[in-house]
Protein backbone atom coordinates (compact mmCIF):
# COMPACT_ATOMS: atom_id res chain seq x y z
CA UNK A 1 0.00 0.00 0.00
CA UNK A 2 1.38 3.00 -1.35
CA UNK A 3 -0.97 5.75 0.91
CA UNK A 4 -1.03 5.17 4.54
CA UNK A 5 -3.49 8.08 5.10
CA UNK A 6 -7.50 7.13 5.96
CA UNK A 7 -9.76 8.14 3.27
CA UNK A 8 -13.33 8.84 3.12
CA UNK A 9 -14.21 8.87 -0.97
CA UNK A 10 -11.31 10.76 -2.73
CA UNK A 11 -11.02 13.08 0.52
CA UNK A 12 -8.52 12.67 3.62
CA UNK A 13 -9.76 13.02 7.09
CA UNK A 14 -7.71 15.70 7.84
CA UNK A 15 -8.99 17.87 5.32
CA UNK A 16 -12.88 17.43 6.08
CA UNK A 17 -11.78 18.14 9.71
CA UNK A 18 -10.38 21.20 8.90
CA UNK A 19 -13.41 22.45 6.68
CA UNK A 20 -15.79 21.37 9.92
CA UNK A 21 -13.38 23.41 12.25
CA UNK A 22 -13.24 26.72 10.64
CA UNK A 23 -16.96 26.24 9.80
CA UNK A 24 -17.56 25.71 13.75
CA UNK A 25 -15.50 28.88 14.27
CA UNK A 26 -17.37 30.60 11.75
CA UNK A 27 -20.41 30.67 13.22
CA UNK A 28 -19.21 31.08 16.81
CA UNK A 29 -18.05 34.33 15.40
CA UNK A 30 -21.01 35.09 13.63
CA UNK A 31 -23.58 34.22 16.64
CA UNK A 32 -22.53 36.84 19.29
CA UNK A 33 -22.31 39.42 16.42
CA UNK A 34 -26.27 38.60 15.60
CA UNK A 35 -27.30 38.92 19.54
CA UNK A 36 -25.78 42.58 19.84
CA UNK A 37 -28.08 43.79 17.44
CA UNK A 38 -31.00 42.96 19.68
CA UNK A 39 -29.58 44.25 22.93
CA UNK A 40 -29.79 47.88 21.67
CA UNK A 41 -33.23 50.00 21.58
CA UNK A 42 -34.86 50.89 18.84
CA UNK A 43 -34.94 54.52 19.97
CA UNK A 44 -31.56 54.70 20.20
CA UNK A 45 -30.88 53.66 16.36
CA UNK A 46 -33.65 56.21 15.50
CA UNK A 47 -32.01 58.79 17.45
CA UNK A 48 -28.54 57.79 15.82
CA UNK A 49 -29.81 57.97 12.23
CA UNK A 50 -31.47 61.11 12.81
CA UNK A 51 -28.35 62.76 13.81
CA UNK A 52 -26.13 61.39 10.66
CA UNK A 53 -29.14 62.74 8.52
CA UNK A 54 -28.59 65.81 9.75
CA UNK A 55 -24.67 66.01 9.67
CA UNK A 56 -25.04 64.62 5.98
CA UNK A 57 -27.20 67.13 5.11
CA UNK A 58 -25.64 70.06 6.59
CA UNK A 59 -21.88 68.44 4.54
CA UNK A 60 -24.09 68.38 1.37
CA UNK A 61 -25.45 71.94 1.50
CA UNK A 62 -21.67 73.55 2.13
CA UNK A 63 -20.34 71.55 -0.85
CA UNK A 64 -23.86 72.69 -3.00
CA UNK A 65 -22.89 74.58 -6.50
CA UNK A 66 -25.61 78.45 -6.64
CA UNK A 67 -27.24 78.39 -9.81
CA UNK A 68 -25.33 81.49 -10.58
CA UNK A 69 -21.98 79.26 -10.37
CA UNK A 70 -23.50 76.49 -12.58
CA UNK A 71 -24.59 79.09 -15.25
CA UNK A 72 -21.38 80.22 -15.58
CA UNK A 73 -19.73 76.63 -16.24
CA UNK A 74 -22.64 76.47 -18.65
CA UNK A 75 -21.19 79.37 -20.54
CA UNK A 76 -17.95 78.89 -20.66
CA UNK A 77 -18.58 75.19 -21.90
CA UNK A 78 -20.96 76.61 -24.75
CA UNK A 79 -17.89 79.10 -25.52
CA UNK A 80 -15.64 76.42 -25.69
CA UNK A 81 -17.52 74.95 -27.62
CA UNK A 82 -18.81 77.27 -30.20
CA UNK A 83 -15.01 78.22 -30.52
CA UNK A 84 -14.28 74.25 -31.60
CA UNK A 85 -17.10 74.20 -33.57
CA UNK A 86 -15.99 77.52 -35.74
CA UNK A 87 -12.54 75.97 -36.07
CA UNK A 88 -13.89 72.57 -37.13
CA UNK A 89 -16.67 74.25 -39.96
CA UNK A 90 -12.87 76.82 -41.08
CA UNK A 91 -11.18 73.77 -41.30
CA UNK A 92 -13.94 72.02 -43.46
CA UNK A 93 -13.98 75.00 -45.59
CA UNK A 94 -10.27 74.97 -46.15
CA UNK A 95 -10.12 71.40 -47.00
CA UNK A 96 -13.02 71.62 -49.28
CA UNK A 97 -12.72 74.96 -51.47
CA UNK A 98 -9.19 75.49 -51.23
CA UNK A 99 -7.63 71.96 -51.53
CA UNK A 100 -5.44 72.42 -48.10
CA UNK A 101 -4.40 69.07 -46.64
CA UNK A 102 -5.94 69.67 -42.83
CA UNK A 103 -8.48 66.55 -42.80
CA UNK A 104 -6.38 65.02 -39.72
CA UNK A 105 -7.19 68.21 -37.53
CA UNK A 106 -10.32 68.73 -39.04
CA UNK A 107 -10.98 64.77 -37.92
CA UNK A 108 -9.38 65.79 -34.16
CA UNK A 109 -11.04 69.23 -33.78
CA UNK A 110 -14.62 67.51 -34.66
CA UNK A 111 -13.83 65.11 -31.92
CA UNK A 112 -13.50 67.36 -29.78
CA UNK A 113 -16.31 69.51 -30.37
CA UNK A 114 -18.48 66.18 -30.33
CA UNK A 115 -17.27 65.55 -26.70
CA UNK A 116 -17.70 68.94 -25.64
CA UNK A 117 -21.03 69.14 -27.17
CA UNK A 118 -22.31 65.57 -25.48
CA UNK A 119 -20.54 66.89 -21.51
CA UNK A 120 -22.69 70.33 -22.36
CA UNK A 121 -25.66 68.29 -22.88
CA UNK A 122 -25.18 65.70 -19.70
CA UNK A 123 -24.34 68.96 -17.67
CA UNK A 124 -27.13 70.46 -18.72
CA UNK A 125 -30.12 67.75 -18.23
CA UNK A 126 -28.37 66.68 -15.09
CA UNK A 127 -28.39 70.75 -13.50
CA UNK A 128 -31.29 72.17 -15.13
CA UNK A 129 -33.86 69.38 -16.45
CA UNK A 130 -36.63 69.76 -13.62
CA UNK A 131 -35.98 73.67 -14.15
């Protein structure tokens, strides 16, 4: 006999010991975890969810953009990106009526402008859509 170690259907002893012992621990672990939920009152957890409310909502109107702030941003994006747009259409024209070899900036500065234009749009809806 090559294996001296007892089997129990392709699996030694000592490894299905070791799977029962850390399951054991597992849920001696888990057990006194569960029971300290119980011991507290339900006031309490009222009282202490009340209180984070408040703190959260108090952090949330400091860090709050005015309307006046997020019309600006709108502005300066629609600048930004009437300026790409002008340079894309002049680049167009260039390449079109007057033969000039700018398609590879004309390709990059429509890229652009297509990314600006889709953040302007997301910024927009998600600021200003329930006016």
């Amino acid at each position: 006999m090559a294996q001296t170690m007892m089997t129990f259907s392709k699996f030694s002893i000592i490894r299905i010991s070791a799977v029962l012992v850390a399951f054991a621990l597992a849920i001696a672990f888990a057990l006194p975890a569960h029971a300290d939920e119980a011991a507290t009152p339900e006031g309490e957890n009222a009282q202490i969810l009340q209180a984070f409310n408040k703190q959260h909502r108090d952090e949330e109107r400091k860090k709050a953009i005015t309307d006046k702030d997020k019309q600006r941003i709108m502005f300066m994006l629609g600048v930004a990106l009437l300026t790409l747009v002008l340079i894309t259409g002049g680049l167009g024209i260039a390449m079109g009526l007057f033969g000039k070899q700018v398609f590879v900036p004309h390709m990059i500065f429509a890229g652009f402008s297509m990314t600006l234009a889709v953040v302007h749009a997301i910024v927009g809806i998600v600021w200003f859509f329930p006016f």
